[in-house]
Protein backbone atom coordinates (compact mmCIF):
# COMPACT_ATOMS: atom_id res chain seq x y z
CA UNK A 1 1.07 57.49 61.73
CA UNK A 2 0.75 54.34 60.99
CA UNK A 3 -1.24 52.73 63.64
CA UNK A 4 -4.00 56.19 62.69
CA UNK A 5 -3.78 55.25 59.45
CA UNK A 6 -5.08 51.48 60.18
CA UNK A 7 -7.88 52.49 62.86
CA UNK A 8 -8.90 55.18 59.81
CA UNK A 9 -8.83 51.70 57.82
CA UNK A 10 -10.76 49.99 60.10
CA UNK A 11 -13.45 52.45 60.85
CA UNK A 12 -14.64 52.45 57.14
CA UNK A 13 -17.73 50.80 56.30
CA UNK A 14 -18.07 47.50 55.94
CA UNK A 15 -19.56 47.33 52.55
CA UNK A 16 -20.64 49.63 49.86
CA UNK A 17 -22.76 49.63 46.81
CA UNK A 18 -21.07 50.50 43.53
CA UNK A 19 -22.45 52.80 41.05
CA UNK A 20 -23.58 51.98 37.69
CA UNK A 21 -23.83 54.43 35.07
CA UNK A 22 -25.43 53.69 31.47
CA UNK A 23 -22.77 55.71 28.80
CA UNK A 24 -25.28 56.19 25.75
CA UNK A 25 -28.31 58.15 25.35
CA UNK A 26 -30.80 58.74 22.51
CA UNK A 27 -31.24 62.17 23.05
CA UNK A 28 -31.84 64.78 20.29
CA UNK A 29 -28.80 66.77 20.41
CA UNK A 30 -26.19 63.86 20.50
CA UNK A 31 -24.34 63.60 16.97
CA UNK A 32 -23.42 60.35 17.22
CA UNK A 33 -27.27 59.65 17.12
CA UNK A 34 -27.66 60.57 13.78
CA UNK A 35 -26.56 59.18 10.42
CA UNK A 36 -24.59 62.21 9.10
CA UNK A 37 -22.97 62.40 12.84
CA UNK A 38 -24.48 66.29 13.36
CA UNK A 39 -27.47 67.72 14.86
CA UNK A 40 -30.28 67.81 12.25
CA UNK A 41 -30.57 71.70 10.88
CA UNK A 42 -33.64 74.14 10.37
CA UNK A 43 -34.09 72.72 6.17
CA UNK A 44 -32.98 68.69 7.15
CA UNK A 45 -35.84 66.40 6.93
CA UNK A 46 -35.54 64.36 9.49
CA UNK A 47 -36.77 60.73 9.69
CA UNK A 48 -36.94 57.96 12.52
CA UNK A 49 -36.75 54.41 11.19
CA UNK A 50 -40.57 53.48 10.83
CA UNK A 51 -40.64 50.30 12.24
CA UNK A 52 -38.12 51.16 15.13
CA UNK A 53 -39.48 52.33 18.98
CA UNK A 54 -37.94 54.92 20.64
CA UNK A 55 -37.78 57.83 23.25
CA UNK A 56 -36.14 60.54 22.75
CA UNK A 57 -35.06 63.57 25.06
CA UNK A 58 -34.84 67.13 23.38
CA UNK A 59 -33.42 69.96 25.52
CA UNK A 60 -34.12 72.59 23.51
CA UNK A 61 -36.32 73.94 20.84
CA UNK A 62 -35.51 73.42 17.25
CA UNK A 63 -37.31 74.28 13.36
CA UNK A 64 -37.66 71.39 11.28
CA UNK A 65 -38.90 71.89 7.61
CA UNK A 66 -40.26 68.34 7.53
CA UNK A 67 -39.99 64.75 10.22
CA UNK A 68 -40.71 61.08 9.63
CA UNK A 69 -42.20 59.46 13.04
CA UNK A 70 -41.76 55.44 14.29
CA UNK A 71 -43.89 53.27 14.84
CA UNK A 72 -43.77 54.04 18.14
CA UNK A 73 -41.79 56.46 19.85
CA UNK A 74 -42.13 59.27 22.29
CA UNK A 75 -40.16 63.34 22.89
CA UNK A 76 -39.45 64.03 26.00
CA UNK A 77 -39.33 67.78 25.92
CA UNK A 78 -37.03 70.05 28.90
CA UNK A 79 -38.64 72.98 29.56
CA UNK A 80 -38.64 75.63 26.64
CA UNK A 81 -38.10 72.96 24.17
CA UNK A 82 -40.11 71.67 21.36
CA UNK A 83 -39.76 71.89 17.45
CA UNK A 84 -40.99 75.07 15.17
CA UNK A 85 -41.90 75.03 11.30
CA UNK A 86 -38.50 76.06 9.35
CA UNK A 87 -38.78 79.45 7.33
CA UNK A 88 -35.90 77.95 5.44
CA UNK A 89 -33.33 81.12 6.16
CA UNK A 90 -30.92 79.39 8.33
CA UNK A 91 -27.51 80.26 7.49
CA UNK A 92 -25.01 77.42 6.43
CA UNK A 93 -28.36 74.90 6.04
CA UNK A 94 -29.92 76.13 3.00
CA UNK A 95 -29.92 72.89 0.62
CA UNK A 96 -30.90 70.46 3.54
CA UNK A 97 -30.37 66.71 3.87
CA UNK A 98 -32.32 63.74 4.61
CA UNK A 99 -30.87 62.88 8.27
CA UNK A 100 -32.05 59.98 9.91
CA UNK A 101 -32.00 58.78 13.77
CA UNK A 102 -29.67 55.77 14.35
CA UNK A 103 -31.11 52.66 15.58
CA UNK A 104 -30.85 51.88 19.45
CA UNK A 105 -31.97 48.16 19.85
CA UNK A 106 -28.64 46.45 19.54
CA UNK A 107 -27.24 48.41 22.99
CA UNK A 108 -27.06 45.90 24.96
CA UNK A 109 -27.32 45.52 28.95
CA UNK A 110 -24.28 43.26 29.51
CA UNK A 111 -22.01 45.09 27.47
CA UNK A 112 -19.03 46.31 29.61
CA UNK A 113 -18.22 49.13 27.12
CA UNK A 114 -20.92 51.11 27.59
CA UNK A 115 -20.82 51.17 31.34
CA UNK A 116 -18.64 53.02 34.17
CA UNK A 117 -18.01 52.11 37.64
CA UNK A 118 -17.56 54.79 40.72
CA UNK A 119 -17.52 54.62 44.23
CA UNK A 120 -19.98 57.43 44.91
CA UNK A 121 -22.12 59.55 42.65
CA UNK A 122 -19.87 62.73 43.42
CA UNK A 123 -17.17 60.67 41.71
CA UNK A 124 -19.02 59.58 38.81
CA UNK A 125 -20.09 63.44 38.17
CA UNK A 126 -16.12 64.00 38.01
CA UNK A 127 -15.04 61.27 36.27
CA UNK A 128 -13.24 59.60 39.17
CA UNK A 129 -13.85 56.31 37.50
CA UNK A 130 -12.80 52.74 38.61
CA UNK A 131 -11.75 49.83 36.57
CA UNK A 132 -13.19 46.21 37.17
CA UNK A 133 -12.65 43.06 35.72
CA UNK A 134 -15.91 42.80 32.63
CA UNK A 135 -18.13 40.81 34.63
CA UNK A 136 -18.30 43.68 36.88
CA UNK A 137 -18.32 46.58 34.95
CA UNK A 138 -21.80 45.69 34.00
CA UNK A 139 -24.13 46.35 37.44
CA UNK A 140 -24.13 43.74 40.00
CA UNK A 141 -26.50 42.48 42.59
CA UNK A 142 -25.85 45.03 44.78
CA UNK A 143 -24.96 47.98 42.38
CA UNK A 144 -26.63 51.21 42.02
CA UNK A 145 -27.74 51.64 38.26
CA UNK A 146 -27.86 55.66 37.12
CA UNK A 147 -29.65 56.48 33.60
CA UNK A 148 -28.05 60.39 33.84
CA UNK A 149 -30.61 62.98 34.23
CA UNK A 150 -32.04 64.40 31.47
CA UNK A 151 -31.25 61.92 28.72
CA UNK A 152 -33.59 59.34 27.60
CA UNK A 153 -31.73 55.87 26.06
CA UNK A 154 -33.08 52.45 25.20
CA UNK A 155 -31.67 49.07 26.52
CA UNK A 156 -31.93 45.41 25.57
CA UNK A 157 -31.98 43.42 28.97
CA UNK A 158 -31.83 40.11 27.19
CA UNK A 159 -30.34 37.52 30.00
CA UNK A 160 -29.10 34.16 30.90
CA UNK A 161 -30.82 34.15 33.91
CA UNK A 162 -34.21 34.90 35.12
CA UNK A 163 -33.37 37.61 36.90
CA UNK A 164 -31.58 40.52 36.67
CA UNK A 165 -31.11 41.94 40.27
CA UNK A 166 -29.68 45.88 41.25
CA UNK A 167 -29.98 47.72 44.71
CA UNK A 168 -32.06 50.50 42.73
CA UNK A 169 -32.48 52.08 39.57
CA UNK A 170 -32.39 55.74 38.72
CA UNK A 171 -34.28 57.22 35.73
CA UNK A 172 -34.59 60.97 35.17
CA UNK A 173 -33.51 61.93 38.40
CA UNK A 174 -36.22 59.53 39.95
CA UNK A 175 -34.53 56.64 42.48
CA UNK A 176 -36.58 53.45 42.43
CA UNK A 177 -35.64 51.38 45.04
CA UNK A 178 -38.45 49.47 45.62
CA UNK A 179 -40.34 46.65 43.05
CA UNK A 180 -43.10 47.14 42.90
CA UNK A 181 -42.92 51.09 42.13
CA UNK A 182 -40.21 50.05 39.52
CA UNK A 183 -42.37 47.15 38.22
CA UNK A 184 -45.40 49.69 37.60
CA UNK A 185 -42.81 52.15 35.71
CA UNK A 186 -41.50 49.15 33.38
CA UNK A 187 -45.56 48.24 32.18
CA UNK A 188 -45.28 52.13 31.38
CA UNK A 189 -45.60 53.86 27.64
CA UNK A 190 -42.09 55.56 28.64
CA UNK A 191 -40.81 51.83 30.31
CA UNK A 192 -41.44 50.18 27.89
CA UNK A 193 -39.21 51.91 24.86
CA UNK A 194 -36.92 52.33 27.49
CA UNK A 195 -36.43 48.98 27.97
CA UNK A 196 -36.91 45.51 25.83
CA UNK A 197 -35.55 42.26 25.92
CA UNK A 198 -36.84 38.71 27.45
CA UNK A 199 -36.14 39.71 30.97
CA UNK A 200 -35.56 42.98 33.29
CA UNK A 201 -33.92 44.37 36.13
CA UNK A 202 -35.62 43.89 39.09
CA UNK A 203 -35.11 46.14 42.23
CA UNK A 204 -34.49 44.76 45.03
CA UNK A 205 -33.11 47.69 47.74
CA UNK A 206 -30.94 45.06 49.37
CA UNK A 207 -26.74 46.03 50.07
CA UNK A 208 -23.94 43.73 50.71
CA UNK A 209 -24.01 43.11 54.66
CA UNK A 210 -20.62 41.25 54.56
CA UNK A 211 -17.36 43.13 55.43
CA UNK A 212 -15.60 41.04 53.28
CA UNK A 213 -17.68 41.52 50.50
CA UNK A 214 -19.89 40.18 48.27
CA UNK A 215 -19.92 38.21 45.09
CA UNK A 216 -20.99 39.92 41.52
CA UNK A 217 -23.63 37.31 40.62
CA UNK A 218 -23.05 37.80 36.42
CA UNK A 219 -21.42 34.89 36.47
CA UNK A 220 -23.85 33.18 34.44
CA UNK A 221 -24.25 35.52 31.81
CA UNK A 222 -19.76 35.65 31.19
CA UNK A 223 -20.95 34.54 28.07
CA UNK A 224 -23.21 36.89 27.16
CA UNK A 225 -20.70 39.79 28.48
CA UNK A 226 -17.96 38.22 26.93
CA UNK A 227 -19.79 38.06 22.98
CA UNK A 228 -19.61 41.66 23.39
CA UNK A 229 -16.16 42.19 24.22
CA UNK A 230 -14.07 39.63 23.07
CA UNK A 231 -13.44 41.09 19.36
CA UNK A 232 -12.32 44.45 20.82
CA UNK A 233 -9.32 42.42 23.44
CA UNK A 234 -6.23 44.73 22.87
CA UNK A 235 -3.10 43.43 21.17
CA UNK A 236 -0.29 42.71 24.55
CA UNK A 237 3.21 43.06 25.08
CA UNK A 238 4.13 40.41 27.88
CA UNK A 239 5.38 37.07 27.54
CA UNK A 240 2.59 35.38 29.70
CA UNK A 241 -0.51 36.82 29.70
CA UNK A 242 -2.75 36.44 32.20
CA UNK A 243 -6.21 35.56 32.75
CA UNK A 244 -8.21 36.71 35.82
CA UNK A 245 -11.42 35.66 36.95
CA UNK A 246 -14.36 37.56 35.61
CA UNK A 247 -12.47 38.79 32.87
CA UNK A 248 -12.44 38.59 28.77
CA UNK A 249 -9.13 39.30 28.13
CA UNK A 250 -5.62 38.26 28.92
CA UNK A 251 -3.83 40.92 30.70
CA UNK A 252 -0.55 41.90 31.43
CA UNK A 253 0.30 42.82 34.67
CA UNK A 254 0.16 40.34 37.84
CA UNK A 255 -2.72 39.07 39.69
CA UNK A 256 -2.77 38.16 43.67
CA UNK A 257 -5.34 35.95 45.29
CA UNK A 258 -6.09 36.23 48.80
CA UNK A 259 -7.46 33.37 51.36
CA UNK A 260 -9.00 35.58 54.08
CA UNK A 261 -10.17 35.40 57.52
CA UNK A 262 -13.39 36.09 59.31
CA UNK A 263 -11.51 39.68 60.25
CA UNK A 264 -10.89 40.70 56.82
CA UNK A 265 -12.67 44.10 55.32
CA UNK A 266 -12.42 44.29 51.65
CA UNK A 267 -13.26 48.31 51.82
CA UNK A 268 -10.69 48.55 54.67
CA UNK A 269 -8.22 46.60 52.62
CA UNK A 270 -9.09 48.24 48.89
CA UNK A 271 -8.42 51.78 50.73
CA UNK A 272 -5.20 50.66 52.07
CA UNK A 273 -3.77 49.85 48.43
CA UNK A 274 -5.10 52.87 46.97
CA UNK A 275 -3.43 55.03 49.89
CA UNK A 276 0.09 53.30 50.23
CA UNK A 277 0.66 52.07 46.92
CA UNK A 278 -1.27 53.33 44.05
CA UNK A 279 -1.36 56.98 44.98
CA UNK A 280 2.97 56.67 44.70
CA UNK A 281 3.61 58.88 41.28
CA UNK A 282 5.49 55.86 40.10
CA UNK A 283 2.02 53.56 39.61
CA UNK A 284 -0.20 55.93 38.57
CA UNK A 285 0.03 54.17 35.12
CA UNK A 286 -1.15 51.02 36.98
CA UNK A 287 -5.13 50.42 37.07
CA UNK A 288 -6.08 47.83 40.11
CA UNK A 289 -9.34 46.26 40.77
CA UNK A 290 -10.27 44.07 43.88
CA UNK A 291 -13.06 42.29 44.16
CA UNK A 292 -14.23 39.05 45.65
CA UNK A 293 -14.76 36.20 43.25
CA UNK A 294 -15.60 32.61 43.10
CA UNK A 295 -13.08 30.06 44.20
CA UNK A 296 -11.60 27.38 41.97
CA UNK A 297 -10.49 23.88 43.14
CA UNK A 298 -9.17 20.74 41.82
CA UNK A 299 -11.05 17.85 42.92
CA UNK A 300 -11.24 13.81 42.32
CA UNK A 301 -8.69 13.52 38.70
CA UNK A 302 -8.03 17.32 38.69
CA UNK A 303 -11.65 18.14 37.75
CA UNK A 304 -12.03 22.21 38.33
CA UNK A 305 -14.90 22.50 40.43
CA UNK A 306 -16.17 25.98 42.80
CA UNK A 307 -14.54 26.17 46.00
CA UNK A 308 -14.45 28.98 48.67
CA UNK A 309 -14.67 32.70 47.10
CA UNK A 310 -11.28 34.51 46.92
CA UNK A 311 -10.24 38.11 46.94
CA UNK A 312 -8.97 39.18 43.12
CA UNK A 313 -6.55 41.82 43.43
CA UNK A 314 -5.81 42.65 39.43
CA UNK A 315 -2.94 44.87 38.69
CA UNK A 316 -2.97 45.53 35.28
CA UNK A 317 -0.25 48.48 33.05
CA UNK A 318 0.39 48.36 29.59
CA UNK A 319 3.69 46.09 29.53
CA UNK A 320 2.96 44.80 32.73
CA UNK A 321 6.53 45.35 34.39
CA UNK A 322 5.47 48.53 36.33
CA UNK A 323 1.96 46.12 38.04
CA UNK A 324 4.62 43.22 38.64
CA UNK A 325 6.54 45.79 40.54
CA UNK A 326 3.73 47.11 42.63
CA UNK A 327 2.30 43.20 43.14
CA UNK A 328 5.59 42.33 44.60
CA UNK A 329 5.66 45.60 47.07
CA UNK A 330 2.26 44.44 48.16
CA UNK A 331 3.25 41.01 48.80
CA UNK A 332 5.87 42.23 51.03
CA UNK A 333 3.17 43.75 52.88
CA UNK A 334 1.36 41.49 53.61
CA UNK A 335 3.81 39.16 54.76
CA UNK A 336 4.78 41.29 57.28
CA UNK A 337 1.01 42.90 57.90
CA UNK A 338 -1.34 40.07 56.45
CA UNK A 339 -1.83 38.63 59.71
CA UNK A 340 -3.25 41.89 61.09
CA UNK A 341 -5.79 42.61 58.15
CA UNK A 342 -7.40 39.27 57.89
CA UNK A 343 -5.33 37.44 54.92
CA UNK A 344 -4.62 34.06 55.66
CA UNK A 345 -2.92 33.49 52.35
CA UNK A 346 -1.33 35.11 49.41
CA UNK A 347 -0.81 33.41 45.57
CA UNK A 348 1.44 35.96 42.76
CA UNK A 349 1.05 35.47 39.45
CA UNK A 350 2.46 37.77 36.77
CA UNK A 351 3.05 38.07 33.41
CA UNK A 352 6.62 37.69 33.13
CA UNK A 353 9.31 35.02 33.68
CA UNK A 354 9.65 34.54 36.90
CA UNK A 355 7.95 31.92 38.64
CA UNK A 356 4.66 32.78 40.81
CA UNK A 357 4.86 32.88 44.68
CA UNK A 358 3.05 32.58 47.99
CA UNK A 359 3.34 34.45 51.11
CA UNK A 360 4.72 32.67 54.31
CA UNK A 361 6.47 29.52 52.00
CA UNK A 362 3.25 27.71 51.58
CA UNK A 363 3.28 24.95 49.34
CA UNK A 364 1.64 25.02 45.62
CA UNK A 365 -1.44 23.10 46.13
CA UNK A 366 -1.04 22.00 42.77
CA UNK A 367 2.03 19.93 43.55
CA UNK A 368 1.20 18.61 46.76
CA UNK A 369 -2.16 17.23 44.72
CA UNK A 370 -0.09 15.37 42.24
CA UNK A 371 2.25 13.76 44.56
CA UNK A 372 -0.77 12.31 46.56
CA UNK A 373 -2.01 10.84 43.52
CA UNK A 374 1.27 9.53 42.36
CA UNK A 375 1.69 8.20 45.70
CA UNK A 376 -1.80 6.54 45.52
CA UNK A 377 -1.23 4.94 42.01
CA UNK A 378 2.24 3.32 43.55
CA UNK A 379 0.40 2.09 46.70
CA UNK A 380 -2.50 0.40 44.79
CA UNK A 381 0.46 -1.44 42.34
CA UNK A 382 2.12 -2.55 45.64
CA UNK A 383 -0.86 -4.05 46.66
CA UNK A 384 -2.09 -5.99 43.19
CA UNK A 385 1.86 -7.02 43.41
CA UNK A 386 1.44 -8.14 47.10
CA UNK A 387 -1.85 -9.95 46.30
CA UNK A 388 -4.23 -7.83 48.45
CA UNK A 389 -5.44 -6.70 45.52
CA UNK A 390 -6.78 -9.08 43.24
CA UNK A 391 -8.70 -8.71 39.95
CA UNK A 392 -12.52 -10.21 40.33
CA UNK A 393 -13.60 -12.95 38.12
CA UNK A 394 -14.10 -13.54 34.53
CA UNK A 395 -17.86 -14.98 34.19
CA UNK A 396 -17.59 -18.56 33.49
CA UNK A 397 -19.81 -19.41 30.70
CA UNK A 398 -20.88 -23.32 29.47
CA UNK A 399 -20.59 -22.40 26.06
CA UNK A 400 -17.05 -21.19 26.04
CA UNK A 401 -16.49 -24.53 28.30
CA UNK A 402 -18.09 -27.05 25.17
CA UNK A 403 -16.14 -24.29 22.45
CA UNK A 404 -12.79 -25.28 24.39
CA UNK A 405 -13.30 -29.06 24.50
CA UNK A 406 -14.06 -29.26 21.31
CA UNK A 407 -10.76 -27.31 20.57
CA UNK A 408 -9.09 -29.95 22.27
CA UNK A 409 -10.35 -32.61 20.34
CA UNK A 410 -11.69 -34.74 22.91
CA UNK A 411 -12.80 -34.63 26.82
CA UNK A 412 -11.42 -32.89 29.68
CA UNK A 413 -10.42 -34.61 32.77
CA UNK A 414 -13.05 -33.63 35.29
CA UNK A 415 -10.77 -34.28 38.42
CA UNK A 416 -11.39 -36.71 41.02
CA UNK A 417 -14.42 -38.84 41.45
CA UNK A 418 -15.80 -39.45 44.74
CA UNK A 419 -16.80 -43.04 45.73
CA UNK A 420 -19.42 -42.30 48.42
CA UNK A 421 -21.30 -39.73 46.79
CA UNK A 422 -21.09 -40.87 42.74
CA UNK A 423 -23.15 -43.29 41.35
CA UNK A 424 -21.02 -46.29 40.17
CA UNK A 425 -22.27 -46.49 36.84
CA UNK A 426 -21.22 -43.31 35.81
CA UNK A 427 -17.36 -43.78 36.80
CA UNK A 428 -15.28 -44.99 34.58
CA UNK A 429 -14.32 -48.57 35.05
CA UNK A 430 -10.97 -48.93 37.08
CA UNK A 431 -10.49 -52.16 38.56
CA UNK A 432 -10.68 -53.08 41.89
CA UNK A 433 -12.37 -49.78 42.29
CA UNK A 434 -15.99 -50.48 43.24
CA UNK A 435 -15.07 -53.92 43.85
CA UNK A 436 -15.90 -56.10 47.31
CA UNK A 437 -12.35 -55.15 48.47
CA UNK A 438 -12.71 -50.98 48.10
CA UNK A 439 -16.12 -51.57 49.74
CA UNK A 440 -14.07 -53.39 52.78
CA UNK A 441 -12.98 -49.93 53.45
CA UNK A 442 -16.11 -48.59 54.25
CA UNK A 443 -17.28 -49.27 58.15
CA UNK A 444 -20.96 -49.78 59.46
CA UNK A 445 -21.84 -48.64 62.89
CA UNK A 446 -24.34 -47.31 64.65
CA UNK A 447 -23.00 -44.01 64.95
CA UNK A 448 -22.59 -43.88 61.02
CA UNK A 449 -20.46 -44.33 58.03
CA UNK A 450 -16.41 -43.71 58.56
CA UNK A 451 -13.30 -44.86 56.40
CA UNK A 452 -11.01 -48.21 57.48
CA UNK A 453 -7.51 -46.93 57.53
CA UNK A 454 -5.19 -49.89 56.47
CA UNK A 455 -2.48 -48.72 58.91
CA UNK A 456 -4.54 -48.83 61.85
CA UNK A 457 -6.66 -51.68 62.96
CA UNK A 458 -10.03 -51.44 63.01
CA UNK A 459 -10.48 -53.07 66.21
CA UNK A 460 -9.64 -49.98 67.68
CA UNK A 461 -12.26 -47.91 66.35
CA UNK A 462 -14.44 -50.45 68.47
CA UNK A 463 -13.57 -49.71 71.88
């Protein structure tokens, strides 16, 4: 059963696009869209901000008594809808109200909260929804992005970076998955109260090709997506909360990062924890995401710089005991199965006392780094001690040389003055020094200039 299970694993596809869906709308019949949170009535006048654009989607038809239009805006009407003078009889609305339409412009693109994730669009139609760290909840490179069918919205696609890349784009039931079709529908009347901002989404049709997967690419905007989360983090109930990559908030629960092989799937792998672990009654408090993410390393004085991506496996409950339990099941597993599914390595950390591990006794990085540099400090004091090492030069400077005579009160002894080479009225007078006898010491010959040593005769020299 087993060994079906893991060519069932294997045989998955090596990568798949995620799919996007935008949560609010602006259409007519929404409550939340309005100012008195109902649906405006047959004796409500209704009004739309003047200086506000808009679309808005109306399913059905409706009397109005009287409506204030934007600036700009535009209905899109279903079939058999549209709006009818009021006769004023409706039951239950006889006084009327001035209702007004809620401004849109501050929804935001990179706001995690008002997107959801699903594998396939059958599970985003049941509500089969996955949870991802915030800088993927909000579509990724090589996500699917659904508008849902009959509902208009409006989107600010302000960015951090100059482009905002999806596999496609869906809009009324209408797939754009190529540019420059999507580009024409953006310079449209309907585009462009759809969407607003500096920048938007451009369609590129491209999927992740790698069976290990792919990385997000919203790292850049983290700050963006995290201004728009970071008030609403929940209050926690662990010790040690955690922090995973990609993410706002602290956690609780217990994170594992994987070092992987050329022969590891992510799919393959993310189907294998759903199937073994998470589907156990036990866990089904537990919410997991796994994704791949950049790398962090510690280079020259501990300096975090990007290394190789890493697979993020985030186990996250609301104490964090019950995703501690589960992260330690699944490290079992992979000690005894990592070498089959392409994990090289394995790193725990949780939220609670005990101390983090890693699969197969591998060393913390972190501690072998500081005992090279310890060991480096002591061998560079060895050497200064040993005199290998030595300091370079002050700069010797004439002024500092008069400054410290003067300090003195007087000359400094030069050193020794050579004979030969100085001239003799600039030594100081010694007797005897530059005398007939000192010159006796000096020797003529033909083959040059040489010294007379006293304890040798010079006859010698001669032969």
């Amino acid at each position: 059963m087993a060994l079906r299970l893991f060519v069932f694993l294997c045989l998955l596809s090596a990568s798949r696009a995620l799919y996007k869906q935008w949560i609010p709308d602006t259409n007519f019949e929404r409550a939340s869209n309005w100012d008195k949170e109902r649906v405006p009535c047959a004796n409500d006048r209704l009004s739309f901000l003047p200086q506000k654009e808009v679309s808005v989607y109306v399913q059905s038809a409706h009397s109005i008594s009287e409506m204030t239009l934007p600036r700009d805006g535009e209905f899109i009407l279903a079939p058999d809808a549209g709006f009818v003078a009021s006769d004023g009889l409706e039951a239950g609305c006889e006084g009327g109200d001035t209702i007004t339409f809620k401004d849109a412009d501050g929804l935001q693109w990179f706001d995690p909260e008002l997107w959801q994730a699903a594998s396939s669009s059958d599970d985003l139609e049941k509500g089969n929804f996955l949870f991802s760290v915030h800088a993927e909840s909000v579509p990724c490179q090589y996500d699917d992005v659904i508008f849902r069918p009959e509902t208009s919205f409006r989107v600010n696609t302000s960015a951090d970076t100059p482009r905002i890349p999806v596999r496609s784009v869906s809009i009324l039931g209408k797939r754009f998955s190529r540019e420059p079709q999507f580009s024409q529908y953006l310079q449209s009347p309907l585009g462009r109260l759809q969407f607003h901002g500096d920048h938007s989404p451009q369609v590129t049709g491209s999927r992740c090709t790698d069976p290990s997967g792919c990385l997000c690419g919203n790292s850049e905007n983290h700050q963006r997506i995290c201004s728009a989360i970071t008030q609403n983090c929940p209050q926690l109930d662990c010790k040690t909360p955690l922090q995973p990559t990609g993410h706002c908030c602290t956690v609780c629960g217990a994170i594992i990062t994987l070092q992987f092989s050329q022969e590891f799937n992510l799919e393959s792998y993310r189907a294998r924890l759903q199937h073994l672990f998470l589907s156990q009654h036990r866990y089904h408090e537990v919410h997991m995401a796994v994704s791949k993410v950049p790398g962090t390393q510690r280079g020259l004085w501990l300096i975090p710089r990007q290394g190789k991506p890493e697979i993020q496996v985030v186990l996250v409950d609301s104490k964090g005991s019950v995703a501690e339990a589960l992260a330690r099941e699944i490290m079992e597993d992979i000690k005894t199965q990592g070498g089959h599914l392409g994990i090289a390595d394995a790193e725990l950390q949780t939220s609670g006392n005990e101390a983090a591990g890693r699969s197969g006794g591998v060393v913390a990085g972190g501690v072998i780094g500081a005992l090279v540099l310890l060991g480096g400090i002591a061998l560079v004091a060895f050497l200064f001690t040993c005199g290998v090492i030595r300091p370079p030069p002050l700069p010797s400077f004439p002024s500092w040389k008069k400054r410290e005579s003067d300090d003195l009160g007087g000359p400094i002894d030069q050193g020794f003055d050579n004979p030969i080479f100085d001239k003799a009225s600039e030594l100081p007078e010694i007797p005897g020094l530059h005398g007939g006898n000192a010159l006796n010491t000096l020797s003529f010959t033909q083959s040059g200039v040489h010294f007379v040593n006293p304890l040798y005769d010079e006859t010698d020299l001669n032969v």
